[in-house]
Protein backbone atom coordinates (compact mmCIF):
# COMPACT_ATOMS: atom_id res chain seq x y z
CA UNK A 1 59.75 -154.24 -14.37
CA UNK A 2 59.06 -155.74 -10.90
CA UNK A 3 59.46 -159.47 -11.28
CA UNK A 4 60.42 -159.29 -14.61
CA UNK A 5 63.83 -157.69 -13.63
CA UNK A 6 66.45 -159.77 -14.43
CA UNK A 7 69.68 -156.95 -14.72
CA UNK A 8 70.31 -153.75 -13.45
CA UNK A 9 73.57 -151.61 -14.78
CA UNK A 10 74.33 -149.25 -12.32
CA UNK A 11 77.59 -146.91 -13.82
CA UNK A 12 78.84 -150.03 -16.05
CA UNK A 13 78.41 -152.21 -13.15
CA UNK A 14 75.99 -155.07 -14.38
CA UNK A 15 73.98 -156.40 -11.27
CA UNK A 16 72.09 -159.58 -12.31
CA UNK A 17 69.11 -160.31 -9.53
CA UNK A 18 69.82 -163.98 -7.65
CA UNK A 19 68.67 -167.01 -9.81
CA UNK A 20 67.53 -165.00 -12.87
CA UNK A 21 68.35 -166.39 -16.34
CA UNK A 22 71.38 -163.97 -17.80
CA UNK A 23 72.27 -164.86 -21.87
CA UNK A 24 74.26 -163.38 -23.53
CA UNK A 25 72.09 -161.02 -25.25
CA UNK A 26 71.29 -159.66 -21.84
CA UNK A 27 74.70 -158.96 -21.77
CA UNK A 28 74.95 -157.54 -24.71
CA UNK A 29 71.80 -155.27 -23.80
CA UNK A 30 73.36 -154.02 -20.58
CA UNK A 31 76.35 -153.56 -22.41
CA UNK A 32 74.67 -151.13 -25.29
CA UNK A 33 73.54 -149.19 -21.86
CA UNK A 34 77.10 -149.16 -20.28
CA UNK A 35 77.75 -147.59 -24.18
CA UNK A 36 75.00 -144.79 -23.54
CA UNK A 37 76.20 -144.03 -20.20
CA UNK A 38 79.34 -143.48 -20.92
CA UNK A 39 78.38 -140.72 -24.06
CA UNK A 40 76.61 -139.15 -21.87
CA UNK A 41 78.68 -138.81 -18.97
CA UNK A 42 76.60 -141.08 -16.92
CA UNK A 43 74.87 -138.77 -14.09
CA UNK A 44 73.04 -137.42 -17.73
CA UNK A 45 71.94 -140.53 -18.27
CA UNK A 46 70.06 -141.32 -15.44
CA UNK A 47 68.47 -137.70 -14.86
CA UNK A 48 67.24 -138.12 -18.81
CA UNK A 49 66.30 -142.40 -18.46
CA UNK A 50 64.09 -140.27 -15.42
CA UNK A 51 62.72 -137.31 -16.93
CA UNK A 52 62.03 -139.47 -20.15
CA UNK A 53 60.10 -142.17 -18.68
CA UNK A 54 58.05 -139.55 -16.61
CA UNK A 55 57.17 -137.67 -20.10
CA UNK A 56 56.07 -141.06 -21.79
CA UNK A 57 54.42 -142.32 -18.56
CA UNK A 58 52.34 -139.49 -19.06
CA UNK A 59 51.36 -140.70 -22.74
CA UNK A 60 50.73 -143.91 -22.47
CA UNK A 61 49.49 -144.15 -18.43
CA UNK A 62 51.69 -147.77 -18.15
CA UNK A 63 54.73 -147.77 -16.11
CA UNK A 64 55.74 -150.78 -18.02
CA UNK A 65 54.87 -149.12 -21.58
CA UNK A 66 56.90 -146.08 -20.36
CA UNK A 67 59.80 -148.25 -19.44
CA UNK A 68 59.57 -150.18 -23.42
CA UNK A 69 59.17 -146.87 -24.84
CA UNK A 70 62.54 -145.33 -23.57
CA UNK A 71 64.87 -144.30 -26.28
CA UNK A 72 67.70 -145.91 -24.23
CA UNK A 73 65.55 -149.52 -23.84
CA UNK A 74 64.31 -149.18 -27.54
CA UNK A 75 67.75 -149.07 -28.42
CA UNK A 76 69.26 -151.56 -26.25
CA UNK A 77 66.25 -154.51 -26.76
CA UNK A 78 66.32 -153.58 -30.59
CA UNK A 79 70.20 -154.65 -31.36
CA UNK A 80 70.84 -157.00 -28.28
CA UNK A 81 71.46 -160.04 -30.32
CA UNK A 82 73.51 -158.43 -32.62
CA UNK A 83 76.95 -158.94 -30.84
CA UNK A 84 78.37 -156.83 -33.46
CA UNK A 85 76.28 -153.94 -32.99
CA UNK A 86 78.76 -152.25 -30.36
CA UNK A 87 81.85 -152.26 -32.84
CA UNK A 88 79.91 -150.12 -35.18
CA UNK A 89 77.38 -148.31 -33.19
CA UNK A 90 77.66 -144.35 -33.83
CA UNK A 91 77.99 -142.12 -30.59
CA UNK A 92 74.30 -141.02 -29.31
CA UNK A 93 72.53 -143.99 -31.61
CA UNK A 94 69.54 -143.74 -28.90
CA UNK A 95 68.39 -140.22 -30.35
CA UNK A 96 67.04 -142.49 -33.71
CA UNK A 97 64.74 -144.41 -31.10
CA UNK A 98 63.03 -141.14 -29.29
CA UNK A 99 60.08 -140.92 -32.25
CA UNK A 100 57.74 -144.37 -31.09
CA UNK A 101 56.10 -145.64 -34.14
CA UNK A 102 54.17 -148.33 -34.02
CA UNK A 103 53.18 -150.54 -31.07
CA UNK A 104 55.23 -150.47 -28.76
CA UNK A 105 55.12 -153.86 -25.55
C-alpha cells in the first residue's frame, strides 16, 4: 500500500489521504468494506483482515500480494464499479473470494 494509499475506512468512517484522486468507484469500494464490517460486527473484521493477510503473506512472501489476495479486497476491487452491487449483495459475499485462483496483482 504505502504510496499507493489513497482511502482508509476506519468503522464506516472513509478517510481519503490529502490530494489523492477519490472516484466514485473508490467510494463504492470503501463502501462494500463499510458492508463487511458491519456483518461482521466490525472489531471481527479487523482481527480476520489481520490474521488473513498474515496467513497469505506467508504464501506468497509480498506484503502487497497479501494485501490483493484478501477475501475482503478481492471482493471489494472485484464489484467496485458496479454501483448496484450493494443493493443485491448477499450477507458474508467475501467467503466466495477466500479460494485465490489465478493470478492474483
Amino acid at each position: 500500500m504505502g504510496k499507493d494509499f489513497i482511502a482508509i475506512n476506519l468503522f464506516g468512517l472513509i478517510v481519503v489521504r490529502k490530494g489523492a484522486f477519490f472516484s466514485a468507484s473508490s467510494l463504492n469500494h470503501e463502501k462494500i468494506h463499510t458492508a463487511q464490517q458491519r456483518e461482521m460486527l466490525f472489531i471481527f473484521f479487523y482481527i480476520w483482515y489481520v490474521l488473513e493477510w498474515l496467513v497469505r503473506l506467508l504464501c506468497c512472501f509480498s506484503a502487497k500480494k497479501a494485501y490483493f489476495r484478501i477475501s475482503f479486497e478481492r471482493e471489494a476491487y472485484a464489484n467496485e464499479y458496479d454501483e448496484e452491487y450493494l443493493k443485491h449483495r448477499k450477507l458474508y459475499s467475501w467467503l466466495r473470494y477466500l479460494k485465490v485462483t489465478g493470478k492474483s496483482k
